[in-house]
Each structure stands twice: as C-alpha cells, then as structure tokens.
N, C-alpha and C. Protein backbone atom coordinates (compact mmCIF):
# COMPACT_ATOMS: atom_id res chain seq x y z
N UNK A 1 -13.88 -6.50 -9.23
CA UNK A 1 -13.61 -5.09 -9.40
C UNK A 1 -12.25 -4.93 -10.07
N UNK A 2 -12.53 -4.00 -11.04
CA UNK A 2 -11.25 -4.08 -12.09
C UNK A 2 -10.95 -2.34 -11.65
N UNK A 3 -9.74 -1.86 -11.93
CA UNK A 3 -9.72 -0.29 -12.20
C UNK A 3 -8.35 -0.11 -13.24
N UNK A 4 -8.53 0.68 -13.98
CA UNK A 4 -7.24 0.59 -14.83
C UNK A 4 -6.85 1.96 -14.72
N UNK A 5 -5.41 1.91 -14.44
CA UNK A 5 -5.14 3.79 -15.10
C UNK A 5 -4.05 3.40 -16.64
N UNK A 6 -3.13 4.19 -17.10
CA UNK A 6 -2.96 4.44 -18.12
C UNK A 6 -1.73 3.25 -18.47
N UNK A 7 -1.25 2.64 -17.67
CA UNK A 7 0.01 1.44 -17.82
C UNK A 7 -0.61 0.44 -16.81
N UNK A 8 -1.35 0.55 -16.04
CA UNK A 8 -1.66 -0.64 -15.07
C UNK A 8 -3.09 -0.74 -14.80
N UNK A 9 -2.95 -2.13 -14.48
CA UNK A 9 -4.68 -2.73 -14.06
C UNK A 9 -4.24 -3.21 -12.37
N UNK A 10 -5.51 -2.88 -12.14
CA UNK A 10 -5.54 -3.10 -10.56
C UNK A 10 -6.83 -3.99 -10.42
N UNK A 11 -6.75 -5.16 -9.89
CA UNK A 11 -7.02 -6.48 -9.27
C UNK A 11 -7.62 -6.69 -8.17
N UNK A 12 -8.51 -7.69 -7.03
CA UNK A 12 -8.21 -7.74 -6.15
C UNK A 12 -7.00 -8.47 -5.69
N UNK A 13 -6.31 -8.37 -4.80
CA UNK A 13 -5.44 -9.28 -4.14
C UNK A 13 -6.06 -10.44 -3.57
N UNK A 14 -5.28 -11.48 -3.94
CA UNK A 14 -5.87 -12.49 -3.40
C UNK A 14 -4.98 -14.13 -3.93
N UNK A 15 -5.57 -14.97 -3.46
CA UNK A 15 -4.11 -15.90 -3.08
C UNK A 15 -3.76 -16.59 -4.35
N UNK A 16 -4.13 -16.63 -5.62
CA UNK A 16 -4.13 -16.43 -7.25
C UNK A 16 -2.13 -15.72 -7.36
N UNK A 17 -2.03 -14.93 -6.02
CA UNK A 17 -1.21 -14.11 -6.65
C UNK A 17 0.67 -14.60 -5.18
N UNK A 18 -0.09 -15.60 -4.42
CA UNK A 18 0.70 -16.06 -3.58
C UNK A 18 2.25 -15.95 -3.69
N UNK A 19 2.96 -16.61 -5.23
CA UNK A 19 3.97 -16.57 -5.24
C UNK A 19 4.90 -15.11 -5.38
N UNK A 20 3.93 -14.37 -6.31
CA UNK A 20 4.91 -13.08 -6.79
C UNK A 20 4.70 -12.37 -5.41
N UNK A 21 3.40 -12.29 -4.38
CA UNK A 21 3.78 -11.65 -3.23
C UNK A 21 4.49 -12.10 -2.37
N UNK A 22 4.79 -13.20 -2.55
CA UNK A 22 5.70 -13.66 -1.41
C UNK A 22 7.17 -13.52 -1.46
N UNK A 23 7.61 -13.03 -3.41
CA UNK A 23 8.65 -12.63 -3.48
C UNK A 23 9.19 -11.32 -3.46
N UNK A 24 7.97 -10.27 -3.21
CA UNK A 24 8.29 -9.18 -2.94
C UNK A 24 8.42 -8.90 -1.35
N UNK A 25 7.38 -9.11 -1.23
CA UNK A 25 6.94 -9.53 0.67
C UNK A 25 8.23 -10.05 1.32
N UNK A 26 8.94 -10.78 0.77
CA UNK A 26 10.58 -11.52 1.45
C UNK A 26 11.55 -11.13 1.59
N UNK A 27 11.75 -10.29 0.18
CA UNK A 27 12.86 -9.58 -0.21
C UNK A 27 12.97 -8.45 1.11
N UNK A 28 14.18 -8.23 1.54
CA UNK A 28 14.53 -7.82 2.97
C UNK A 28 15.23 -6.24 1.93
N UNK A 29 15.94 -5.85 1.39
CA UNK A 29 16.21 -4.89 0.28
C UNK A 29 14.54 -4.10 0.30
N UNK A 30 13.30 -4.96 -0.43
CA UNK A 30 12.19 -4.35 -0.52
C UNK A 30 11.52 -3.71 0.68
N UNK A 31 11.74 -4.73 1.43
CA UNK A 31 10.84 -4.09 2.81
C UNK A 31 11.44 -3.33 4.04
N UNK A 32 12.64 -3.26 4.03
CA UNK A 32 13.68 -3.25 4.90
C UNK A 32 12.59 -1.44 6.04
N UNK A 33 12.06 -0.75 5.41
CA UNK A 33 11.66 0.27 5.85
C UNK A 33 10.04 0.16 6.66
N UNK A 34 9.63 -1.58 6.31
CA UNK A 34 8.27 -1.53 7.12
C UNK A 34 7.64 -2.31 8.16
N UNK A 35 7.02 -2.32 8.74
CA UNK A 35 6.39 -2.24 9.92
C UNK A 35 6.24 -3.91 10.04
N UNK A 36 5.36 -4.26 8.86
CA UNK A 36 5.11 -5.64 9.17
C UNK A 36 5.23 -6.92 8.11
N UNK A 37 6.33 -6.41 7.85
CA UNK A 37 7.21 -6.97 6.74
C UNK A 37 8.55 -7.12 6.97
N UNK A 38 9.80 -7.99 6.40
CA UNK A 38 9.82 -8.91 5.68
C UNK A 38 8.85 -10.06 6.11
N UNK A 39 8.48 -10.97 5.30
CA UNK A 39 7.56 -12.19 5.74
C UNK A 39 9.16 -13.48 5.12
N UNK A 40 9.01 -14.13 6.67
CA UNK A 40 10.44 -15.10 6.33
C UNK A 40 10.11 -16.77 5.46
N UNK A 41 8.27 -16.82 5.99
CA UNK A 41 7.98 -18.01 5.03
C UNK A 41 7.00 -17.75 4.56
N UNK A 42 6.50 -18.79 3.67
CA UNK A 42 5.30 -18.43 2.68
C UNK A 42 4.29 -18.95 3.35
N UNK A 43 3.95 -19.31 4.88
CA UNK A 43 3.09 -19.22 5.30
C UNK A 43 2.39 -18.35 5.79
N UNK A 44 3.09 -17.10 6.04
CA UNK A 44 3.07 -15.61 7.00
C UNK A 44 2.33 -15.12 5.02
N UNK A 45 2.62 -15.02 3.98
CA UNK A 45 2.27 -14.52 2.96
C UNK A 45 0.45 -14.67 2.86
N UNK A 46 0.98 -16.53 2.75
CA UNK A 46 -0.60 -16.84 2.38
C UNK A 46 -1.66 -16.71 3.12
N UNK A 47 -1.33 -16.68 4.87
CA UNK A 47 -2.45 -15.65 5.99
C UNK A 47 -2.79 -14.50 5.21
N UNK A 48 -1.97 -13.49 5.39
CA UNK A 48 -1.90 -12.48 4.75
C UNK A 48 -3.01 -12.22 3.65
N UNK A 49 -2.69 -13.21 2.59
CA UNK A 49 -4.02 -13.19 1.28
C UNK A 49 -5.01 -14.00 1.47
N UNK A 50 -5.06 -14.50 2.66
CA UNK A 50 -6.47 -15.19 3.10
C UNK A 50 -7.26 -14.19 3.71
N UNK A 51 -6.84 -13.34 4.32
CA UNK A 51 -7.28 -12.57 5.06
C UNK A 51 -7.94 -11.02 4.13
N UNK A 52 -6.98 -11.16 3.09
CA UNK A 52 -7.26 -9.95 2.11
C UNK A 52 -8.42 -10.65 1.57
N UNK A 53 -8.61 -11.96 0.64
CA UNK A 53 -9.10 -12.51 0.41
C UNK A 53 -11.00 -11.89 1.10
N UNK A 54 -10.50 -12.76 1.61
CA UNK A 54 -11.94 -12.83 2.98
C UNK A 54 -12.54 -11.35 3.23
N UNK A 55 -11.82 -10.15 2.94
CA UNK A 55 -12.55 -8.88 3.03
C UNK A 55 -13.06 -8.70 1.85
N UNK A 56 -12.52 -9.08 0.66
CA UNK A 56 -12.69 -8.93 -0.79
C UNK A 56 -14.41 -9.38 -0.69
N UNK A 57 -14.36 -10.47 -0.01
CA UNK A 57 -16.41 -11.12 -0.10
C UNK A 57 -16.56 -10.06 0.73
N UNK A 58 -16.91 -9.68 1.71
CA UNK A 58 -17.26 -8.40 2.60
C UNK A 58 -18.39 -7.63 2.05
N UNK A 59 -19.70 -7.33 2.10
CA UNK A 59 -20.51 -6.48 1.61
C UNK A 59 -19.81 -5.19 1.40
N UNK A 60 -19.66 -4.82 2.38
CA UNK A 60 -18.72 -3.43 2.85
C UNK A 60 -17.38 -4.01 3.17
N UNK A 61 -15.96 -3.92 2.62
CA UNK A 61 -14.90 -3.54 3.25
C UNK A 61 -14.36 -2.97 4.22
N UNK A 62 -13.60 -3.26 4.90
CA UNK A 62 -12.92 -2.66 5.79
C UNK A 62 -11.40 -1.85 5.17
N UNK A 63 -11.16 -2.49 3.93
CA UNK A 63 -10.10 -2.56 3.31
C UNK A 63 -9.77 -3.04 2.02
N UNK A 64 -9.26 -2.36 0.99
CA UNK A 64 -9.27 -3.15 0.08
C UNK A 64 -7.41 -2.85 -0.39
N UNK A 65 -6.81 -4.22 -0.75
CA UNK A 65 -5.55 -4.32 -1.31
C UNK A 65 -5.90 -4.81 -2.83
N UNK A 66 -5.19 -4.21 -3.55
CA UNK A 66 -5.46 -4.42 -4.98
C UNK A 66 -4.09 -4.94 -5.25
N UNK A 67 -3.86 -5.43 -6.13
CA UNK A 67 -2.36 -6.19 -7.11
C UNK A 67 -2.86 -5.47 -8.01
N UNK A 68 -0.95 -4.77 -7.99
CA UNK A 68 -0.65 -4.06 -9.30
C UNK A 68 -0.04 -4.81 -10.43
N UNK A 69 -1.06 -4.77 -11.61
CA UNK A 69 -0.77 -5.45 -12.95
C UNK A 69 -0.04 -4.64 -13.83
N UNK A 70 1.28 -4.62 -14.24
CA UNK A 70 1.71 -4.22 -15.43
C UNK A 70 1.86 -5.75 -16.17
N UNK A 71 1.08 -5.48 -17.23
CA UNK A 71 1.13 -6.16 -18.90
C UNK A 71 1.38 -7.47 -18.42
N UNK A 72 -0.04 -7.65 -17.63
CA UNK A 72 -0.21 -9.02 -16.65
C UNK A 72 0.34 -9.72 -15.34
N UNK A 73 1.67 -9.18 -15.45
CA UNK A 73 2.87 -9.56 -14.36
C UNK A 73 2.47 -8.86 -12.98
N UNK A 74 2.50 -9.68 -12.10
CA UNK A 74 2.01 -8.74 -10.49
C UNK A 74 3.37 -8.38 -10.16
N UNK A 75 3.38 -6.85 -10.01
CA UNK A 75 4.49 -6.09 -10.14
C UNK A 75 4.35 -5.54 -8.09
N UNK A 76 3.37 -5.63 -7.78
CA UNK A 76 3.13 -5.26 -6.50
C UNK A 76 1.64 -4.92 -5.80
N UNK A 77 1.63 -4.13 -5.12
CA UNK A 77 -0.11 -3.89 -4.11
C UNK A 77 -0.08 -2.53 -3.75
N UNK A 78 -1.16 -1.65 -3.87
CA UNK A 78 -1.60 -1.05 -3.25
C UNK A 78 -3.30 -1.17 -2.42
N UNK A 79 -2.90 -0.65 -1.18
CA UNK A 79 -4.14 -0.81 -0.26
C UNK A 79 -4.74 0.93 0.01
N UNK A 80 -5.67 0.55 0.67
CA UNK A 80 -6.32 1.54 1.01
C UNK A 80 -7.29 1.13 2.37
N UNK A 81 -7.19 1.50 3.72
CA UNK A 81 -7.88 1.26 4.95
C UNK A 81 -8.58 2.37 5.44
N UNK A 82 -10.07 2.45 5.44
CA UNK A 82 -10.87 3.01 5.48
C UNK A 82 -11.39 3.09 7.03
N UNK A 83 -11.85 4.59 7.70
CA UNK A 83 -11.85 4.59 9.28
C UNK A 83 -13.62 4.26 9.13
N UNK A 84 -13.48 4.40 10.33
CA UNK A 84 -15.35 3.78 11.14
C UNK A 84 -16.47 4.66 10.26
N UNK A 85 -16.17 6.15 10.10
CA UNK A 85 -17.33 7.29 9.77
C UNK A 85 -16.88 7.29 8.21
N UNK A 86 -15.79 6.37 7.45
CA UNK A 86 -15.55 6.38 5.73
C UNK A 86 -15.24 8.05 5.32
N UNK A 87 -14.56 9.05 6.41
CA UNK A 87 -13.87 9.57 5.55
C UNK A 87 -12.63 10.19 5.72
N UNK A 88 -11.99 9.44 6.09
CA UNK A 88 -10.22 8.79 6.38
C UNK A 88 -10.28 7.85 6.30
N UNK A 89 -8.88 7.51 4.79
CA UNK A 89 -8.46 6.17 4.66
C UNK A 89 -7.24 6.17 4.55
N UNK A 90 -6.49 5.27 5.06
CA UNK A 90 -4.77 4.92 4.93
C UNK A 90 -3.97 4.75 3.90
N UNK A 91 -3.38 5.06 2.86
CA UNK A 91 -2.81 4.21 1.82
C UNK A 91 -1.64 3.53 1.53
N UNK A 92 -1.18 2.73 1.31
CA UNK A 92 -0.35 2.12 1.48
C UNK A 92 0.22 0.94 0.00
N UNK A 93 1.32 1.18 -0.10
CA UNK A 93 1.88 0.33 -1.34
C UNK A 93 3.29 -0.33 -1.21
N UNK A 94 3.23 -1.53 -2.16
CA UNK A 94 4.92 -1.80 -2.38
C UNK A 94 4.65 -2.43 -3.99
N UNK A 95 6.38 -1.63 -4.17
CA UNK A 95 6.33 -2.12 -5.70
C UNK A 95 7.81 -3.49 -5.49
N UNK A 96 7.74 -4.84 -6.22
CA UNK A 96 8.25 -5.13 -6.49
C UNK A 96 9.61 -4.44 -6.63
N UNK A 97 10.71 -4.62 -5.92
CA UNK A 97 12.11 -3.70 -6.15
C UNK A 97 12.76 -3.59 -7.99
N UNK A 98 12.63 -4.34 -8.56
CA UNK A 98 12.95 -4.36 -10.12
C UNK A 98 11.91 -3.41 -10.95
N UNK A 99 11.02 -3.15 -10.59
CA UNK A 99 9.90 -2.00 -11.10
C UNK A 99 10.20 -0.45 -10.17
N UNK A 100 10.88 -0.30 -9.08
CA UNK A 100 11.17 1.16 -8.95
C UNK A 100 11.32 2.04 -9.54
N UNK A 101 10.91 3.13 -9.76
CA UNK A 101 11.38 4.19 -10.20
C UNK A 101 11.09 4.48 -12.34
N UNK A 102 9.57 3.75 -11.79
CA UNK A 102 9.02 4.24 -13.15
C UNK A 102 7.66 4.87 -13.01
N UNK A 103 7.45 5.47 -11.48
CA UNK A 103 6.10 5.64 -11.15
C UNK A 103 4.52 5.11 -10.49
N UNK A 104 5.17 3.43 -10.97
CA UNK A 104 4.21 2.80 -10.27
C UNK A 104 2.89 2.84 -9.49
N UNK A 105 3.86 2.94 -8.47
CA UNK A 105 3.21 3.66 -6.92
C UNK A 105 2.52 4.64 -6.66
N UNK A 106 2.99 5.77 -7.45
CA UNK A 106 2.10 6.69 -7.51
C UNK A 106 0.91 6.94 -8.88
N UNK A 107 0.92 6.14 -9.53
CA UNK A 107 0.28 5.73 -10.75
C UNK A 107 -1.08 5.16 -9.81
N UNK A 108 -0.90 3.98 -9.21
CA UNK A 108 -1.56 3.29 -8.95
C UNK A 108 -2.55 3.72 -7.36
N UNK A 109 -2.02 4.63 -6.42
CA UNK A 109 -2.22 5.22 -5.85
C UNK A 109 -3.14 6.29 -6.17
N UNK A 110 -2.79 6.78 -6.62
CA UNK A 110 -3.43 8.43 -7.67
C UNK A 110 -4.87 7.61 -7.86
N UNK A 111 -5.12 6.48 -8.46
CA UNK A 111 -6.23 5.57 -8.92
C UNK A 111 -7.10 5.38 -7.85
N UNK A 112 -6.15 4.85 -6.59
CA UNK A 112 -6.78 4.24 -5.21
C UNK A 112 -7.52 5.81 -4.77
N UNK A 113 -7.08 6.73 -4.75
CA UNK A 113 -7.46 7.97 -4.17
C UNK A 113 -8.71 8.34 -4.97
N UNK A 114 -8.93 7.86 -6.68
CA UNK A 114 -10.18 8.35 -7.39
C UNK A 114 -11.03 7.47 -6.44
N UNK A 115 -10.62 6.49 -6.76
CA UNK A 115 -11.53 5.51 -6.36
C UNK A 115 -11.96 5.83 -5.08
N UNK A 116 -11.48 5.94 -4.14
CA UNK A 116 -12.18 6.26 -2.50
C UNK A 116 -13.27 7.47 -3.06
N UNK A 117 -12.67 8.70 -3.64
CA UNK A 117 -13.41 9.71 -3.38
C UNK A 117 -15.14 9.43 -3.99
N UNK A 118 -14.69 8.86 -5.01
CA UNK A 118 -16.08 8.56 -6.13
C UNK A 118 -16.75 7.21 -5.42
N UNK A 119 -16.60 6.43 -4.86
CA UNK A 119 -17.16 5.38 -4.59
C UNK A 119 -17.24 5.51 -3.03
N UNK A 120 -16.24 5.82 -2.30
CA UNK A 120 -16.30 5.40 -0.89
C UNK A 120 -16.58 6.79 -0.10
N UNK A 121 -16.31 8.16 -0.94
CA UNK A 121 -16.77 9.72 -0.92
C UNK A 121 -15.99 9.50 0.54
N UNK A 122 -14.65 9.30 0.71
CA UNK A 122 -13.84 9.35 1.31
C UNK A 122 -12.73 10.91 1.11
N UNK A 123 -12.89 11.37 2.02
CA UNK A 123 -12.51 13.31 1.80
C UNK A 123 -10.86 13.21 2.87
N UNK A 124 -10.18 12.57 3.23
CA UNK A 124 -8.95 12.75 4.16
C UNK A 124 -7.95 11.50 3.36
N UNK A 125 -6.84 11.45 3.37
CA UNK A 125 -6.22 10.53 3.16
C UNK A 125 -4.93 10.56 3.41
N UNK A 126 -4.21 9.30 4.42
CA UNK A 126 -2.59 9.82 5.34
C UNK A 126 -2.21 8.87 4.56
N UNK A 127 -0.84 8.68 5.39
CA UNK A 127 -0.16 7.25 4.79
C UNK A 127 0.91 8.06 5.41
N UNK A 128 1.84 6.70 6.10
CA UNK A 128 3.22 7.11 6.87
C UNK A 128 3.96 6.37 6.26
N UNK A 129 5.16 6.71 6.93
CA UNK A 129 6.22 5.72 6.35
C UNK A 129 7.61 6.14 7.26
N UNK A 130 8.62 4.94 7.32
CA UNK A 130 10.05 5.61 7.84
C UNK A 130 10.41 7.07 7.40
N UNK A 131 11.22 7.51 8.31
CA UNK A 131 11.78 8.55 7.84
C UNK A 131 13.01 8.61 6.49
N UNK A 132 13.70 7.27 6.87
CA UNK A 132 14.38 6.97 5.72
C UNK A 132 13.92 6.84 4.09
N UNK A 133 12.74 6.22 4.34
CA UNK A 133 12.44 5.46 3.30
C UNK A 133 12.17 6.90 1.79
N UNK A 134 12.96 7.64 1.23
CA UNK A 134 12.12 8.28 0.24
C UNK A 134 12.00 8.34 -0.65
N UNK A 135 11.78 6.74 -0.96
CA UNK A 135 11.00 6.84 -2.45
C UNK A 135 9.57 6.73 -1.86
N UNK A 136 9.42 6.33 -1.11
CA UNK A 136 7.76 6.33 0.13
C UNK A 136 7.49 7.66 -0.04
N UNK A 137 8.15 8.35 0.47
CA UNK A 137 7.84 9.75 0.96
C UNK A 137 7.52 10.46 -0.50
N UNK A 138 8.57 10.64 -1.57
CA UNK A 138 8.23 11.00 -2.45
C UNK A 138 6.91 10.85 -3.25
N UNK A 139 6.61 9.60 -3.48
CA UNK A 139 5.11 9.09 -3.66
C UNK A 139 3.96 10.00 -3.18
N UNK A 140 4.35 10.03 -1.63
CA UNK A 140 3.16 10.96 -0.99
C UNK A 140 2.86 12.27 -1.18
N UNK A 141 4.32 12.93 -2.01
CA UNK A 141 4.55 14.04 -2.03
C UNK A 141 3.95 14.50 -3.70
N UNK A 142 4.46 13.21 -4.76
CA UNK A 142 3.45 13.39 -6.34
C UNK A 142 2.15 13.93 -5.83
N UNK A 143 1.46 12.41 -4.60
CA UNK A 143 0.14 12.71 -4.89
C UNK A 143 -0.77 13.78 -4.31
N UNK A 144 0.18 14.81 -3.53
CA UNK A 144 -0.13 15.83 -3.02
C UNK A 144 -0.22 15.94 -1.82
N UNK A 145 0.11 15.05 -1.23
CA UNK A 145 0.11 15.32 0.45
C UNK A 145 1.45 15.79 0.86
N UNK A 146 1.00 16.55 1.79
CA UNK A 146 1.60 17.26 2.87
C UNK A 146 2.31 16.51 4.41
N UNK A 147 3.33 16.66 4.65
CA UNK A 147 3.93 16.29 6.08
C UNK A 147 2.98 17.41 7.18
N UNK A 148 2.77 16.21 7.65
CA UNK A 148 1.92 16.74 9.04
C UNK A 148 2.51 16.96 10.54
N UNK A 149 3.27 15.78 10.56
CA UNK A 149 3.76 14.93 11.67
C UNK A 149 5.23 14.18 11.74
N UNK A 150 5.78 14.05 12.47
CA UNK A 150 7.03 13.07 12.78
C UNK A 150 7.20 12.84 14.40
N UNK A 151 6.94 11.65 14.31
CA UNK A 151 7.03 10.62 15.93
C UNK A 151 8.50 10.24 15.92
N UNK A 152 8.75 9.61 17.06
CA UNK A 152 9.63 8.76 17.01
C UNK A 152 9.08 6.97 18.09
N UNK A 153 9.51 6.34 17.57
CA UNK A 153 9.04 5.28 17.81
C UNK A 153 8.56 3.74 17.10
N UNK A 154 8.82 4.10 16.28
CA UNK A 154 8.80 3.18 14.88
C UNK A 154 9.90 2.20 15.07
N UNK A 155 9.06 1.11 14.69
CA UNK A 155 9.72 -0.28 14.67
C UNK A 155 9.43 -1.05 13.86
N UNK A 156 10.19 -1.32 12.86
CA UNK A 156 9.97 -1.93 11.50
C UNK A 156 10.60 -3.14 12.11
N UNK A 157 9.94 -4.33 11.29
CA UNK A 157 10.10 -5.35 11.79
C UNK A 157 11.49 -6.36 11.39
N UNK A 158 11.88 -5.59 10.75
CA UNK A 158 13.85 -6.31 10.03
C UNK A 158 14.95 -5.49 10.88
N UNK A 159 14.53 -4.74 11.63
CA UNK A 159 15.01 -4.09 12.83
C UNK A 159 14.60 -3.78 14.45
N UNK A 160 15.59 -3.93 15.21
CA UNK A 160 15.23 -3.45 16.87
C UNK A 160 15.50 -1.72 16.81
N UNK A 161 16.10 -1.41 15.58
CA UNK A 161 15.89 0.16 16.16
C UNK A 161 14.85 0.84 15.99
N UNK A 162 15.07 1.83 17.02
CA UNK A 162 14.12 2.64 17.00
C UNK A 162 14.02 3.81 15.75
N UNK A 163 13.23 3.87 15.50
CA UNK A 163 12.62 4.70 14.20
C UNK A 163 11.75 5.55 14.51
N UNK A 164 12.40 6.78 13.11
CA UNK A 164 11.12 8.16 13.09
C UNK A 164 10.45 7.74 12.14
N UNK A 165 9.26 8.15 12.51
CA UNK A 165 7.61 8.34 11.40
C UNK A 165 7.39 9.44 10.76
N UNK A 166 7.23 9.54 9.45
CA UNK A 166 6.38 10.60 9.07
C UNK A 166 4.85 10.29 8.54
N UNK A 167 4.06 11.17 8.97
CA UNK A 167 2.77 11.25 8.66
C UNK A 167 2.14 12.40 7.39
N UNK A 168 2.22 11.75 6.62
CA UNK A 168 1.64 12.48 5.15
C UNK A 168 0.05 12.86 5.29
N UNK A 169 -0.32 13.78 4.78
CA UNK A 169 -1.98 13.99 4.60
C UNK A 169 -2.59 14.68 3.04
N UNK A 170 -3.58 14.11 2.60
CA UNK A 170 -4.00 15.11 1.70
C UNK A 170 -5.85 15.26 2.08
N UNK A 171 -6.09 15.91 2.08
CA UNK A 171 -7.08 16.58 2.62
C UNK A 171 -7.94 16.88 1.31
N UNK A 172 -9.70 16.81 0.48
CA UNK A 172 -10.04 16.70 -0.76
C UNK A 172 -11.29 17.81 0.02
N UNK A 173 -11.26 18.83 -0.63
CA UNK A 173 -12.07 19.67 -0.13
C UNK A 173 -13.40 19.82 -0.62
C-alpha cells in the first residue's frame, strides 16, 4: 500500500526502515514530549517494527504506521489506531527533528485521515499529546480538530513528572 500526497509518499513501516527510525526514535530533543519514547537501544526500535511489521500481513489491521518519504529519505511515521466498531481512530506522528516546520505532519496526516474515511469509513478521529508539546498541538489544530479535554497525569517516558494531556477531536459528519 502506497499513498502519496503532494511532497510525500507514505509506505508501510517496517524493519527496511530500522536505522532512520531508530535515529529519530532516540533522539531525546525529538521525543522528549512522549509517552513511549525515547527508545535507548536499537533493540526496543526493531520490536517496535516487528510488531508494525506483523500487523502490516493482518487481513484487517488493528493499526497501520506508515514511513514518511520525502524524495526517498524516511523523514518520519505517521500512524493511525483504529477502535473495535472502526469508527474512532487515534493519530499519531513524529517527524524527524531536521524536517520540522515545513508541514510534514500535517501533510501526511491530512492523507492518513482521507485514507481512514474512504477505506476504513472511519467518522471520529483524536490524537493527544503533552500540553507542552505545540508543534503537536498545532498539527491537530491545521487538521481541524478541536480541544476537547485536558487530564493531568501524563507520563512521558524521558521524565518522572507529572504531565497535562490534551485531547484533540475531529468529528467527519
């Protein structure tokens, strides 16, 4: 499964792509805002794309993580996690830190969201993130979702503090 939007091709993820995720995945700067990230060796990576891997054969998915291709180079991933009844799915991305702030994310996202609606006729779509984090937030905010929610309780894993959540939604009527 290929999907292209207008600067990037989207891929499955899968262990083809081990090294460049493991150098985004590491980078403590990149991940510093998530949950189950930094990864400290490249063994925690390559689970990771075994496991993506292994849903990729899946008749049905549970999930699909795509690698984001700019002009071949894996620049980063976006996912998408789909609930029990397929219509709420999660989305979720990281761009490589040297590719920030040219759209990426929400390029590639915007894509993940056609794609659910037309193929997976998936109608809800959240995605959280730190409260800090807003180039996250912003992303959610291009692709039209709305703040719903803020918890506290968040624990990103390059930290013991405690952390606020926000919960984004866009809703496809």
């Amino acid at each position: 499964m290929k999907l292209h939007t207008k600067r990037l091709l989207l891929v499955p993820l899968g262990s083809q792509y081990l090294e460049s995720t493991h150098k985004y995945s590491s980078d403590l700067e990149n991940t510093k805002y998530m949950v189950h990230l930094p990864n400290t060796v490249v063994s925690e990576t390559k689970e990771f794309l075994d496991r993506v891997q292994a849903e990729w054969q899946k008749a049905t998915p549970e999930f699909y993580e795509f690698a984001i291709l700019l002009n071949n180079s894996h620049i980063g991933a976006v996912s998408i996690y789909i609930n029990e009844d397929n219509l709420e799915a999660e989305l979720g991305w990281i761009i490589s830190r040297e590719h920030w702030g040219y759209g990426y994310a929400a390029e590639a996202a915007r894509e993940i969201i056609s794609f659910a609606i037309q193929e997976l006729k998936v109608s809800r779509f959240i995605a959280h993130c730190d409260s800090e984090n807003v180039n996250s937030y912003r992303v959610m905010q291009k692709l039209g979702m709305s703040l719903v929610n803020k918890t506290k309780g968040r624990k990103n894993k390059c930290s013991d503090e405690d952390r606020e959540e926000l919960l984004y939604l866009l809703e496809i009527k």
